[in-house]
PDB file of N, CA and C in Angstrom:
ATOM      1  N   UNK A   1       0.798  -1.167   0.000  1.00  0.00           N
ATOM      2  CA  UNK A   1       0.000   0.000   0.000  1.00  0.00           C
ATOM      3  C   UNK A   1       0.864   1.263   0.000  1.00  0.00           C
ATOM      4  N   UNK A   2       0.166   1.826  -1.058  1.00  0.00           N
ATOM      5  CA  UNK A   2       1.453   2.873  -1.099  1.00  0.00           C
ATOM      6  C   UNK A   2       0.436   4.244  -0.782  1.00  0.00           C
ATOM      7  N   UNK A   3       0.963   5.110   0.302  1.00  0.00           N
ATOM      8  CA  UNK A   3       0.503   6.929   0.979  1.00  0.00           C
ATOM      9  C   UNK A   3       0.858   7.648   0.423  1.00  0.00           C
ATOM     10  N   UNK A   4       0.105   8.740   0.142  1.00  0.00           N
ATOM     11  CA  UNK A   4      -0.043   9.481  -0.500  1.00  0.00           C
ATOM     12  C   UNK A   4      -0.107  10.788   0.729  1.00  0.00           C
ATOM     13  N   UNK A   5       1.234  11.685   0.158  1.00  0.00           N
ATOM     14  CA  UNK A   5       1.301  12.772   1.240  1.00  0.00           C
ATOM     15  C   UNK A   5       0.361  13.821   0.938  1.00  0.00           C
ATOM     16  N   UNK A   6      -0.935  13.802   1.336  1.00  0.00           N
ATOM     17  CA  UNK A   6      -1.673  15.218   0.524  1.00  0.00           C
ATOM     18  C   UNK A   6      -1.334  16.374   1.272  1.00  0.00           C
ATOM     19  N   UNK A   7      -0.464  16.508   2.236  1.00  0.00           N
ATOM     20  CA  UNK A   7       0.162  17.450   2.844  1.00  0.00           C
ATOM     21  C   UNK A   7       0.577  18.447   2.141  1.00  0.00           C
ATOM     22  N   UNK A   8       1.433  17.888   1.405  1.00  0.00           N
ATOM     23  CA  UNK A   8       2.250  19.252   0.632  1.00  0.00           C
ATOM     24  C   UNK A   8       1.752  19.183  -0.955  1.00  0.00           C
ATOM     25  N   UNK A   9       0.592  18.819  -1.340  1.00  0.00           N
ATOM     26  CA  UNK A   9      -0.239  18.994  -2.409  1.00  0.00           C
ATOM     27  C   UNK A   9      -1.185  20.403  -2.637  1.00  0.00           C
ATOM     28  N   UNK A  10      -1.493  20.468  -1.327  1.00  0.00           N
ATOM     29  CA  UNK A  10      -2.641  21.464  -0.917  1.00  0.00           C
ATOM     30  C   UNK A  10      -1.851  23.123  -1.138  1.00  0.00           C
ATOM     31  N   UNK A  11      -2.693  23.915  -2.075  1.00  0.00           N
ATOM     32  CA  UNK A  11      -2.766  25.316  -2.133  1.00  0.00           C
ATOM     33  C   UNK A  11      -3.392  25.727  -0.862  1.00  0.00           C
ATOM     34  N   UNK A  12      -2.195  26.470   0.153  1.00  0.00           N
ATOM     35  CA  UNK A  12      -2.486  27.093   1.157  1.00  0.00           C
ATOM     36  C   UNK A  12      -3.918  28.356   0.754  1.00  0.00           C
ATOM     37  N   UNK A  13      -4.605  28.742   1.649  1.00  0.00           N
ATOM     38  CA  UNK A  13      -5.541  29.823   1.742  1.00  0.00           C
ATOM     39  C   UNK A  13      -4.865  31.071   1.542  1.00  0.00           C
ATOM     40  N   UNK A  14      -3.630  31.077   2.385  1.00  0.00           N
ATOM     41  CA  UNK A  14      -2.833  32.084   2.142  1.00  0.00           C
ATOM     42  C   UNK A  14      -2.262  32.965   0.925  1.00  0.00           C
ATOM     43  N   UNK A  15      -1.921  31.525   0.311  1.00  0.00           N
ATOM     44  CA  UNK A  15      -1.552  31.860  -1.422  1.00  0.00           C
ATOM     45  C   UNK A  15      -2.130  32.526  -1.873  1.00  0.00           C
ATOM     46  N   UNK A  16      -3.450  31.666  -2.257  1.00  0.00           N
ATOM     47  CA  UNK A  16      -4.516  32.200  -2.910  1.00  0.00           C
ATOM     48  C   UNK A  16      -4.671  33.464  -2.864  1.00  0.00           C
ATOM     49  N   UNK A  17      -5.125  34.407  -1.161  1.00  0.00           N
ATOM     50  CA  UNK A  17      -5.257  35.547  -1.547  1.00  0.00           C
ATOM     51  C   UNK A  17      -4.326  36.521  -1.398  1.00  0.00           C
ATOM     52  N   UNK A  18      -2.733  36.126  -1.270  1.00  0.00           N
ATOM     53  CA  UNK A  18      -1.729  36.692  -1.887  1.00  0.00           C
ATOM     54  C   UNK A  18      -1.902  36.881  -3.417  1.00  0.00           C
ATOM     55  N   UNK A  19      -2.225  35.839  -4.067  1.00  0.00           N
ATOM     56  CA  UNK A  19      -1.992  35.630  -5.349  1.00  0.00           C
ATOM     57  C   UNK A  19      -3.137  36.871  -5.923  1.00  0.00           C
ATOM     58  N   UNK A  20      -4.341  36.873  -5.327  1.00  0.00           N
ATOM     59  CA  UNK A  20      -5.566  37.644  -5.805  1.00  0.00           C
ATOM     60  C   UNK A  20      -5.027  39.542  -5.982  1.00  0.00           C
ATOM     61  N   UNK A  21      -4.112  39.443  -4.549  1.00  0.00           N
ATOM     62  CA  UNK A  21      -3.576  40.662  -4.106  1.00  0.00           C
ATOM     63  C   UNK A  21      -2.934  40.965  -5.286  1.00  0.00           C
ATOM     64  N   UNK A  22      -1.713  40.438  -5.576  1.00  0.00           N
ATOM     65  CA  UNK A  22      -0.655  41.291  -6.438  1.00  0.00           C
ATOM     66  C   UNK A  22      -1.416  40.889  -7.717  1.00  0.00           C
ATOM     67  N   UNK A  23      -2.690  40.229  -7.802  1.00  0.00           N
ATOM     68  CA  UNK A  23      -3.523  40.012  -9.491  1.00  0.00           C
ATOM     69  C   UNK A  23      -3.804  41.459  -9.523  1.00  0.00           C
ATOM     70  N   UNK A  24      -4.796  42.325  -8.953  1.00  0.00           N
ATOM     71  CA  UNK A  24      -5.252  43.773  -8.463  1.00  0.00           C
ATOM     72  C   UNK A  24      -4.074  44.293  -8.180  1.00  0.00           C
ATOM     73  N   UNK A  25      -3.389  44.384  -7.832  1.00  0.00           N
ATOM     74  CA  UNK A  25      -2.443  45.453  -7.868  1.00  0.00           C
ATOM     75  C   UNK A  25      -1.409  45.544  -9.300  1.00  0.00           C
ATOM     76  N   UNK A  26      -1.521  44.415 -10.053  1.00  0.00           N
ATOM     77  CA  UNK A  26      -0.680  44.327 -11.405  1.00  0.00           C
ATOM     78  C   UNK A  26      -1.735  45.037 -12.336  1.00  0.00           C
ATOM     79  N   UNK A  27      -2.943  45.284 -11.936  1.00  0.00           N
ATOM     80  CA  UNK A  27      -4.213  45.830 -12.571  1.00  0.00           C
ATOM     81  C   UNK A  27      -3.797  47.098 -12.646  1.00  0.00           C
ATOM     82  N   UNK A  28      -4.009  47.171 -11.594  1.00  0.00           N
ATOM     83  CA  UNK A  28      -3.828  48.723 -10.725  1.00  0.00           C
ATOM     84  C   UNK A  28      -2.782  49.944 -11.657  1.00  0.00           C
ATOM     85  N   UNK A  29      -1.218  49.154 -11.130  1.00  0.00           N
ATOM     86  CA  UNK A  29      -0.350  49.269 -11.789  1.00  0.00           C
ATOM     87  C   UNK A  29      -0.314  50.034 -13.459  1.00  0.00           C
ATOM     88  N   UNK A  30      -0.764  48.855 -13.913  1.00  0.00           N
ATOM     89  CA  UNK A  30      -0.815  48.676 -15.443  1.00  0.00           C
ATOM     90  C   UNK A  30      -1.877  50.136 -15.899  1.00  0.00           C
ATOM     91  N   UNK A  31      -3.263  49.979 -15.521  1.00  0.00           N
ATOM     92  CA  UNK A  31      -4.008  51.203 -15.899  1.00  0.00           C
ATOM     93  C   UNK A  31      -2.772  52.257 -15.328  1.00  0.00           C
ATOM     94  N   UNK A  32      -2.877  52.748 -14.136  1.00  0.00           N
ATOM     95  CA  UNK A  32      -1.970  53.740 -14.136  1.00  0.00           C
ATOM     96  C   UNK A  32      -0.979  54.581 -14.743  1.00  0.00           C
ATOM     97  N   UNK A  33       0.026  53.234 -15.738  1.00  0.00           N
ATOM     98  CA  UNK A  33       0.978  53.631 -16.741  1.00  0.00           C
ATOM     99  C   UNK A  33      -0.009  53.937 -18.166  1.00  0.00           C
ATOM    100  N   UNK A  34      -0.784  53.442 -18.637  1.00  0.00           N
ATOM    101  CA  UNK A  34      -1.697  53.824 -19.744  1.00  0.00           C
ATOM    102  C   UNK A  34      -2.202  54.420 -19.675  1.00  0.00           C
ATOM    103  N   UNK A  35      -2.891  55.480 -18.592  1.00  0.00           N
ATOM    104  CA  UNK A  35      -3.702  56.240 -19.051  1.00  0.00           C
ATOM    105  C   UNK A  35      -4.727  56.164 -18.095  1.00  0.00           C
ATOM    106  N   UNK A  36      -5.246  54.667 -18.184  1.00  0.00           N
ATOM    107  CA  UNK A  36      -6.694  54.131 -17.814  1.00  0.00           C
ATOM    108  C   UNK A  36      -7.281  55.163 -16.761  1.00  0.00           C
ATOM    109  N   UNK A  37      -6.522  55.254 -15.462  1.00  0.00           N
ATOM    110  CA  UNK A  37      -7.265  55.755 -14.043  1.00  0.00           C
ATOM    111  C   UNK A  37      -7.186  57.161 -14.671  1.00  0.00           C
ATOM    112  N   UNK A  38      -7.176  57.656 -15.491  1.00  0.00           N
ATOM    113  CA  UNK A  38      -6.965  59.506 -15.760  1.00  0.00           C
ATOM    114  C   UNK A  38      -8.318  59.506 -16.229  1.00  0.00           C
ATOM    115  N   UNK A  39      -8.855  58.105 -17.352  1.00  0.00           N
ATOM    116  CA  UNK A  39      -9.916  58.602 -18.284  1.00  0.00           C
ATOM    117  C   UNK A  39     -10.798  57.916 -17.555  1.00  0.00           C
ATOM    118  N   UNK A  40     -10.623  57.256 -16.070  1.00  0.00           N
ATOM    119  CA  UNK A  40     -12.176  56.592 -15.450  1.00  0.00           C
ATOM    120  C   UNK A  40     -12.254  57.748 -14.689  1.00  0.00           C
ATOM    121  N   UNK A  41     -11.594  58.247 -13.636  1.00  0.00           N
ATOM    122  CA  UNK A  41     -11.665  59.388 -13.113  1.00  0.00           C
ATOM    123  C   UNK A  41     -11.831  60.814 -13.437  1.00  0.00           C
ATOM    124  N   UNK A  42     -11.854  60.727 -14.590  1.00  0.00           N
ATOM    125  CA  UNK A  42     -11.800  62.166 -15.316  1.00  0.00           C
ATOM    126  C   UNK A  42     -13.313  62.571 -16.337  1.00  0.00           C
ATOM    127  N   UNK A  43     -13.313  61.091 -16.303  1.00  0.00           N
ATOM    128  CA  UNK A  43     -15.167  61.222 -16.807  1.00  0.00           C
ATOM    129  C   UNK A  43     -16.083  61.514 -15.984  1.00  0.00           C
ATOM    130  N   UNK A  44     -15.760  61.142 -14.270  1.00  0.00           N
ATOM    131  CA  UNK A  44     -16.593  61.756 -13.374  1.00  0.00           C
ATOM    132  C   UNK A  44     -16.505  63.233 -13.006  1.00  0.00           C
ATOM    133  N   UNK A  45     -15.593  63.781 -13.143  1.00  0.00           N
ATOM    134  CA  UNK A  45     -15.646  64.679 -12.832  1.00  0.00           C
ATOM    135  C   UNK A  45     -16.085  65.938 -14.046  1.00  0.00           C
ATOM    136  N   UNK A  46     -16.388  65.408 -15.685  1.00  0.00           N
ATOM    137  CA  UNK A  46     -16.710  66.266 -16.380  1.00  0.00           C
ATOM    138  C   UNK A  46     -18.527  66.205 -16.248  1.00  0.00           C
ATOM    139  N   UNK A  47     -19.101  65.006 -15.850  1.00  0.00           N
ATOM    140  CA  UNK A  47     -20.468  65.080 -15.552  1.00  0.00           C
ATOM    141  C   UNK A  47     -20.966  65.836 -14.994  1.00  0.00           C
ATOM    142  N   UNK A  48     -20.661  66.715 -13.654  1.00  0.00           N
ATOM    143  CA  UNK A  48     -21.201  67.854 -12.770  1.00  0.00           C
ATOM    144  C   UNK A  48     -20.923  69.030 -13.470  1.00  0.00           C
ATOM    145  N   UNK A  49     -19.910  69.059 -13.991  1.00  0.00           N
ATOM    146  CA  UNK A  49     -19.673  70.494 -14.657  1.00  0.00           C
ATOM    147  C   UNK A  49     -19.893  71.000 -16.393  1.00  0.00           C
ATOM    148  N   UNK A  50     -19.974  72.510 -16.401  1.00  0.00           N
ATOM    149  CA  UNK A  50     -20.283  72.635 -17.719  1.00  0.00           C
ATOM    150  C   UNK A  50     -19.262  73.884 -17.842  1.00  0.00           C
ATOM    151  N   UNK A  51     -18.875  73.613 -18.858  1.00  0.00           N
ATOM    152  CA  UNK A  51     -17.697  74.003 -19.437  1.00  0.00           C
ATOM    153  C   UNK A  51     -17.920  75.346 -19.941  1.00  0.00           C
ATOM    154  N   UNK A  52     -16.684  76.417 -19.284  1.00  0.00           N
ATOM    155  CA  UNK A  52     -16.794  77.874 -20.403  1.00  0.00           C
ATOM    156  C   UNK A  52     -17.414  77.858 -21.287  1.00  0.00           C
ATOM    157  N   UNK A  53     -16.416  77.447 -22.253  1.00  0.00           N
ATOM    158  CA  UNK A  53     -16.072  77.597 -23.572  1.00  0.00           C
ATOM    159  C   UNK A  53     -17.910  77.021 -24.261  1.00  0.00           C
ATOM    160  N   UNK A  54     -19.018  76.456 -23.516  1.00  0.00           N
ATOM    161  CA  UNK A  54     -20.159  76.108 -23.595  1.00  0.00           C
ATOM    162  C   UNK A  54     -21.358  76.830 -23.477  1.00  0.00           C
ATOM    163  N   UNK A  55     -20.846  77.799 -22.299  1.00  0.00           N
ATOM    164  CA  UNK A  55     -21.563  78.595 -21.795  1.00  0.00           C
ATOM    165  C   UNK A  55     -21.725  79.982 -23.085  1.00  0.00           C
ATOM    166  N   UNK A  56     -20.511  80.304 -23.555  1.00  0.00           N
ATOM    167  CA  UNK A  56     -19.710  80.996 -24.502  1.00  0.00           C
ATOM    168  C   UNK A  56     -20.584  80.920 -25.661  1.00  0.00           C
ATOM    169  N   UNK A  57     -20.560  79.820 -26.236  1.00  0.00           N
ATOM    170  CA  UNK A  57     -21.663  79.203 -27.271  1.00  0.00           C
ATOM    171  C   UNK A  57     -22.812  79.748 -27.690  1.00  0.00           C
ATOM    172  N   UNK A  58     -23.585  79.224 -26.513  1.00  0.00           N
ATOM    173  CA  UNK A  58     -24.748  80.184 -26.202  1.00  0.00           C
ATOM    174  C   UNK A  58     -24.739  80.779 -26.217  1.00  0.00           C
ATOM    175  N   UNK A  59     -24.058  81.758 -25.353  1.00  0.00           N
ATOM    176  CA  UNK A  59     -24.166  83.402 -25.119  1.00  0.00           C
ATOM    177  C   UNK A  59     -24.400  83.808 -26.642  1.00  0.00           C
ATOM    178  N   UNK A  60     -23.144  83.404 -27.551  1.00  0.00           N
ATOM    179  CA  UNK A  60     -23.214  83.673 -28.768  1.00  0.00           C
ATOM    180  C   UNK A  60     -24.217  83.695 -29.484  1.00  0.00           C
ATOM    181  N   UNK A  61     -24.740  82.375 -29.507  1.00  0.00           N
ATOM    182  CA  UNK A  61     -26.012  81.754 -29.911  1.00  0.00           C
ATOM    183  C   UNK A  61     -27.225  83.215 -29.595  1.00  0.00           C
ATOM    184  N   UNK A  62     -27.237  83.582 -28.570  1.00  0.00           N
ATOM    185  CA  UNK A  62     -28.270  84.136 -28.087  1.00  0.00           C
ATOM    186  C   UNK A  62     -27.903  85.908 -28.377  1.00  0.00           C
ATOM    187  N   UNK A  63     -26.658  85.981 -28.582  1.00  0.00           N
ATOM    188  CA  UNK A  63     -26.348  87.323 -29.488  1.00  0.00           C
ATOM    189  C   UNK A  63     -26.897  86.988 -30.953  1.00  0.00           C
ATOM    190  N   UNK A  64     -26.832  86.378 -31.681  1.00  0.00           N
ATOM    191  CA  UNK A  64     -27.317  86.059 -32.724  1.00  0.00           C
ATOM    192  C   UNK A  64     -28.722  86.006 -33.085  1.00  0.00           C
ATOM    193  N   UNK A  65     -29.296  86.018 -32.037  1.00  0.00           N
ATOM    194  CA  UNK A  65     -30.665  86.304 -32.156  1.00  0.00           C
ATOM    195  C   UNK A  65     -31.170  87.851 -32.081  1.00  0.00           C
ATOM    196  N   UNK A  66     -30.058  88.053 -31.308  1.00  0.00           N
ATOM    197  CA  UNK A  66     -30.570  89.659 -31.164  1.00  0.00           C
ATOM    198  C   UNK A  66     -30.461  90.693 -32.369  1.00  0.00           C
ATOM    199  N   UNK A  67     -29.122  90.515 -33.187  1.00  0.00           N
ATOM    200  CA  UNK A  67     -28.734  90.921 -33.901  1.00  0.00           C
ATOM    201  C   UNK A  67     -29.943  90.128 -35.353  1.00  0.00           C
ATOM    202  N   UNK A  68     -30.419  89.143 -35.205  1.00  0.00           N
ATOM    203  CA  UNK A  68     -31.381  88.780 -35.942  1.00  0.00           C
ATOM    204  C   UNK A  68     -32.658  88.999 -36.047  1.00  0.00           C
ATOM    205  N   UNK A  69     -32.914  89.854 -34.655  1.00  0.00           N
ATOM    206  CA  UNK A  69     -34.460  90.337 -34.457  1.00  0.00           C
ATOM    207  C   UNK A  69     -35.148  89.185 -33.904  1.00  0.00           C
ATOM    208  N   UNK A  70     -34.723  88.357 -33.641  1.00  0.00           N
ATOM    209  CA  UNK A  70     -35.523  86.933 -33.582  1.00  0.00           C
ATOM    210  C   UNK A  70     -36.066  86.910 -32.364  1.00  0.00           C
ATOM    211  N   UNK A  71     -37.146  87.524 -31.230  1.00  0.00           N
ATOM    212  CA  UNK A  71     -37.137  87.260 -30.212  1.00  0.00           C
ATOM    213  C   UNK A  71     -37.784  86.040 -29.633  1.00  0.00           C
ATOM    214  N   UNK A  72     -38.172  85.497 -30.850  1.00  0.00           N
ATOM    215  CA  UNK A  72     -38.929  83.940 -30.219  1.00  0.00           C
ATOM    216  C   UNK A  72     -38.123  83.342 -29.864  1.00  0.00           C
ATOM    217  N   UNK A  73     -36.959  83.462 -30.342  1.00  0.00           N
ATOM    218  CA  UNK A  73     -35.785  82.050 -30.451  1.00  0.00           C
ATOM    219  C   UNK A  73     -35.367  82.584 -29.652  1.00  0.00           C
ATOM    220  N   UNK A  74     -35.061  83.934 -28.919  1.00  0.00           N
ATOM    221  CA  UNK A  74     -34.240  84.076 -27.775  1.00  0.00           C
ATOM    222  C   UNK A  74     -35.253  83.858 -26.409  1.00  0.00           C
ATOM    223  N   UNK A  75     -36.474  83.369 -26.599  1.00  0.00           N
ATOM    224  CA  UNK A  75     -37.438  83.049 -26.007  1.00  0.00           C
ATOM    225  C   UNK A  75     -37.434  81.463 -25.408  1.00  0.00           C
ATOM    226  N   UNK A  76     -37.321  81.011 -26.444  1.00  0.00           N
ATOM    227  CA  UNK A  76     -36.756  79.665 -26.537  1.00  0.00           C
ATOM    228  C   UNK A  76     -35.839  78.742 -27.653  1.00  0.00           C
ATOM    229  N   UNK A  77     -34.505  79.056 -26.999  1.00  0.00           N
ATOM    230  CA  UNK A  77     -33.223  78.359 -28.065  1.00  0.00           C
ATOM    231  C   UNK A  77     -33.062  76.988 -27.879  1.00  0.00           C
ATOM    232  N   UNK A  78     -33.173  76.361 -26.944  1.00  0.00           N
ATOM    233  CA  UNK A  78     -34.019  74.912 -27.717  1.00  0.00           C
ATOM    234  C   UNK A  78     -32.248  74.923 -26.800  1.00  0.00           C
ATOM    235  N   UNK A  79     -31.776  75.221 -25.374  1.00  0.00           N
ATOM    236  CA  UNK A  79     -30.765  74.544 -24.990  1.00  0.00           C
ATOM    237  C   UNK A  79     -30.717  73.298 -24.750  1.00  0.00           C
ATOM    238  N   UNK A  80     -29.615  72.448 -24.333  1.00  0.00           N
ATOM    239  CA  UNK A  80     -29.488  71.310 -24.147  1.00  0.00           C
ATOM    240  C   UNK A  80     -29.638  71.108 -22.829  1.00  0.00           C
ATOM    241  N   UNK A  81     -30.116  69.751 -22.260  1.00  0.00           N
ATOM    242  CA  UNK A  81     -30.603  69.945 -20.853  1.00  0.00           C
ATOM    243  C   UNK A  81     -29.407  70.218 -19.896  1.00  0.00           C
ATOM    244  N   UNK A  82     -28.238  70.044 -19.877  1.00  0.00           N
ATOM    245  CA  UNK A  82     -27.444  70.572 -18.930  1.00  0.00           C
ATOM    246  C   UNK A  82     -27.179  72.000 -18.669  1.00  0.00           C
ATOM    247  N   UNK A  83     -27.047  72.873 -19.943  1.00  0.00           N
ATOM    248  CA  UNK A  83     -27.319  74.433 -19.987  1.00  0.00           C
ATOM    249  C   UNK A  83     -28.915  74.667 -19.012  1.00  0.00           C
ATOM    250  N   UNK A  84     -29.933  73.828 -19.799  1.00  0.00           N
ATOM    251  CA  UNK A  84     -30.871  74.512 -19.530  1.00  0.00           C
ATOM    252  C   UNK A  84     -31.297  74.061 -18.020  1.00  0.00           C
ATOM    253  N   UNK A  85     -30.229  73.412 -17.233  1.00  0.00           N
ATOM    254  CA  UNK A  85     -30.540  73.233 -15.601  1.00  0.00           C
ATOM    255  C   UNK A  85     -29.481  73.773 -14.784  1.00  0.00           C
ATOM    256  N   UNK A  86     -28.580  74.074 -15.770  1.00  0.00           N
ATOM    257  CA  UNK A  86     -27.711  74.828 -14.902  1.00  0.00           C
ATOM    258  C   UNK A  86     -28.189  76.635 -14.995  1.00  0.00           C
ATOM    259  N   UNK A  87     -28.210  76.746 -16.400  1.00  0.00           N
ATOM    260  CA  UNK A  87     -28.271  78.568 -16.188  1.00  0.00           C
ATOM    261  C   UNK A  87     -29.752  78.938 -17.099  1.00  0.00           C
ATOM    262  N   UNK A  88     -30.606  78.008 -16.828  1.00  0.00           N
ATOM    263  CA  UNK A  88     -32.393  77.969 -17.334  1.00  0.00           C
ATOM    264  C   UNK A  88     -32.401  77.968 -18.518  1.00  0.00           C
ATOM    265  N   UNK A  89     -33.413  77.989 -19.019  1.00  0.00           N
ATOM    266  CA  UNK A  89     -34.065  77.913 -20.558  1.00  0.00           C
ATOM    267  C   UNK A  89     -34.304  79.253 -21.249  1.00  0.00           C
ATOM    268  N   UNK A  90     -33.890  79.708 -21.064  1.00  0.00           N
ATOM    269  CA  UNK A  90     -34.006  81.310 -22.510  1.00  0.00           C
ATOM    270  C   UNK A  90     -32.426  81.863 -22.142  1.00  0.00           C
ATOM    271  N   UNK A  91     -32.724  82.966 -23.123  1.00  0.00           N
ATOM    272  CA  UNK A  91     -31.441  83.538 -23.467  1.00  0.00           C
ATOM    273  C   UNK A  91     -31.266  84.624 -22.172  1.00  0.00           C
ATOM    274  N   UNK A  92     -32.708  85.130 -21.832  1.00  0.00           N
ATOM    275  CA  UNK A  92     -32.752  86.004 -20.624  1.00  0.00           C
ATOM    276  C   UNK A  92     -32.313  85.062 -19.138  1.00  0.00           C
ATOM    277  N   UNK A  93     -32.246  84.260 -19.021  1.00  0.00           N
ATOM    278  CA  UNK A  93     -32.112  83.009 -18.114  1.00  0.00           C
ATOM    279  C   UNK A  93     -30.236  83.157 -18.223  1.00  0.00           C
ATOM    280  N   UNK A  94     -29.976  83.071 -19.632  1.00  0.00           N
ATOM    281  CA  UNK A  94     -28.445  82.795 -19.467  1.00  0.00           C
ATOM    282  C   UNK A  94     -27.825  84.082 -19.618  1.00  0.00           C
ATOM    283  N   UNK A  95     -28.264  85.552 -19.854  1.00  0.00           N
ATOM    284  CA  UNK A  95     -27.561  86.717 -20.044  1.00  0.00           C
ATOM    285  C   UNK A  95     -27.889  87.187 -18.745  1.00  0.00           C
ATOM    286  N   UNK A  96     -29.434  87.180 -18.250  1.00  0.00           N
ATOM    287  CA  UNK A  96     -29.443  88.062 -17.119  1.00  0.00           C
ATOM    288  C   UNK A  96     -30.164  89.633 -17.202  1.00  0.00           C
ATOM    289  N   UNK A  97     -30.265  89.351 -19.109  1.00  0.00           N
ATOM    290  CA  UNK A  97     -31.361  90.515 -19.647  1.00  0.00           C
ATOM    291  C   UNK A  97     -32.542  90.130 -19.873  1.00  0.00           C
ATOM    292  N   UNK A  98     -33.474  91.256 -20.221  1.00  0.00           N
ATOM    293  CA  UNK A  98     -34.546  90.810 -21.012  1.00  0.00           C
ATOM    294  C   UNK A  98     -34.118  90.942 -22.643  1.00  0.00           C
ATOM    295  N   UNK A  99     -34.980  90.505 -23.433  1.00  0.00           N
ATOM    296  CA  UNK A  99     -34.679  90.823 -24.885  1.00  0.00           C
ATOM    297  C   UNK A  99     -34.628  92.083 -25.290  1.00  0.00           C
ATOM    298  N   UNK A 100     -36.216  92.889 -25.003  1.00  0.00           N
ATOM    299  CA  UNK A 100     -35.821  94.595 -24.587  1.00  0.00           C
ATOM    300  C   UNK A 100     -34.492  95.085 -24.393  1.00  0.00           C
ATOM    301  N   UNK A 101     -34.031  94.694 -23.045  1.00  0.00           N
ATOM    302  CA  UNK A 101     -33.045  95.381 -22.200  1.00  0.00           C
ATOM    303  C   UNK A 101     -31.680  94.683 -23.181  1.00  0.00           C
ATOM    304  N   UNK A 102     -31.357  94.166 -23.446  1.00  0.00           N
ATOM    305  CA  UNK A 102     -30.249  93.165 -24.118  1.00  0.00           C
ATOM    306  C   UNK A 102     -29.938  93.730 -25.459  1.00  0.00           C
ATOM    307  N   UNK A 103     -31.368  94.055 -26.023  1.00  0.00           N
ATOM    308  CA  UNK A 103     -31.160  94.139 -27.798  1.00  0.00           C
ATOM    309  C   UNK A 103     -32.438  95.209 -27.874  1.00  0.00           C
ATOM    310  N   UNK A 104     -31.683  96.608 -27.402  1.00  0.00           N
ATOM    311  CA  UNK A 104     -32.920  98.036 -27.529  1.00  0.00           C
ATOM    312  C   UNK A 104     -32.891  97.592 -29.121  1.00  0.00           C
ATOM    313  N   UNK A 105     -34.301  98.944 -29.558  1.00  0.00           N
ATOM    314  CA  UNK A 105     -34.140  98.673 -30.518  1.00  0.00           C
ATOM    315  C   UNK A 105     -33.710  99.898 -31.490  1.00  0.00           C
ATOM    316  N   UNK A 106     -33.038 101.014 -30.411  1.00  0.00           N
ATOM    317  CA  UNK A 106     -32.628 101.385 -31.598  1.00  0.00           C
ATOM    318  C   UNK A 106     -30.797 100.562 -32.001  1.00  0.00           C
ATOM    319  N   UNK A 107     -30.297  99.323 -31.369  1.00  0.00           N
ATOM    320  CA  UNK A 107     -29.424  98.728 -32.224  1.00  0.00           C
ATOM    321  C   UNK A 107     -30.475  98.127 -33.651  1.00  0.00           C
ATOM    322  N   UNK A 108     -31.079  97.568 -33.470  1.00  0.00           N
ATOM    323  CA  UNK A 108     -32.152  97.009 -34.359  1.00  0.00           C
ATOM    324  C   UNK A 108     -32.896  97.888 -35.301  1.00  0.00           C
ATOM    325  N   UNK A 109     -32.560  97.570 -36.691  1.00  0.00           N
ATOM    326  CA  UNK A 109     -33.393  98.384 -37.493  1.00  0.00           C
ATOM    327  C   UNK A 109     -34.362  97.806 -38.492  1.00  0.00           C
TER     328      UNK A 109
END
């Protein structure tokens, strides 16, 4: 009859979640040098905010109406919902004028 040492066969518990450890940390690691953690972390933080250069847009957008006579459209420019919950829905919402007060008319002829 021949024994069989299953003693030193057996994957300690220990291993294992050594082994799990430096699996996640070779993860870790690796995104770090590529890039990865810049563009997971960096997408959260562009969700809350709205950008100048956006705000800018509009504004424009909503000069363009004035200079166009258009006061419906500066009434309602049809913003996108993050403009239009951050700085409201009309052009008076995002300047802080009325259309009157914004675009007299003697600029307007």
């Amino acid at each position: 009859m021949v024994r069989l040492n299953k003693k030193g066969m057996d994957i300690s518990l220990n291993f294992i979640i050594l082994a799990v450890l430096a699996l996640i940390a070779l993860i870790v690691i690796a995104l770090f040098f590529t890039g990865g953690l810049t563009n997971l972390f960096g997408q959260t933080e562009d969700v809350g905010s709205i950008s100048s250069e956006k705000i800018a847009l509009y504004d424009s957008k909503c000069e363009f109406y004035c200079t166009t006579h258009d006061e419906n459209a500066w009434n309602e420019p049809g913003f996108p919902e993050d403009i239009a919950a951050a700085k409201g829905s009309s052009c008076t919402d995002l300047i802080g004028e009325s259309y009157q007060t914004h675009c007299p008319e003697s600029t307007t002829e």
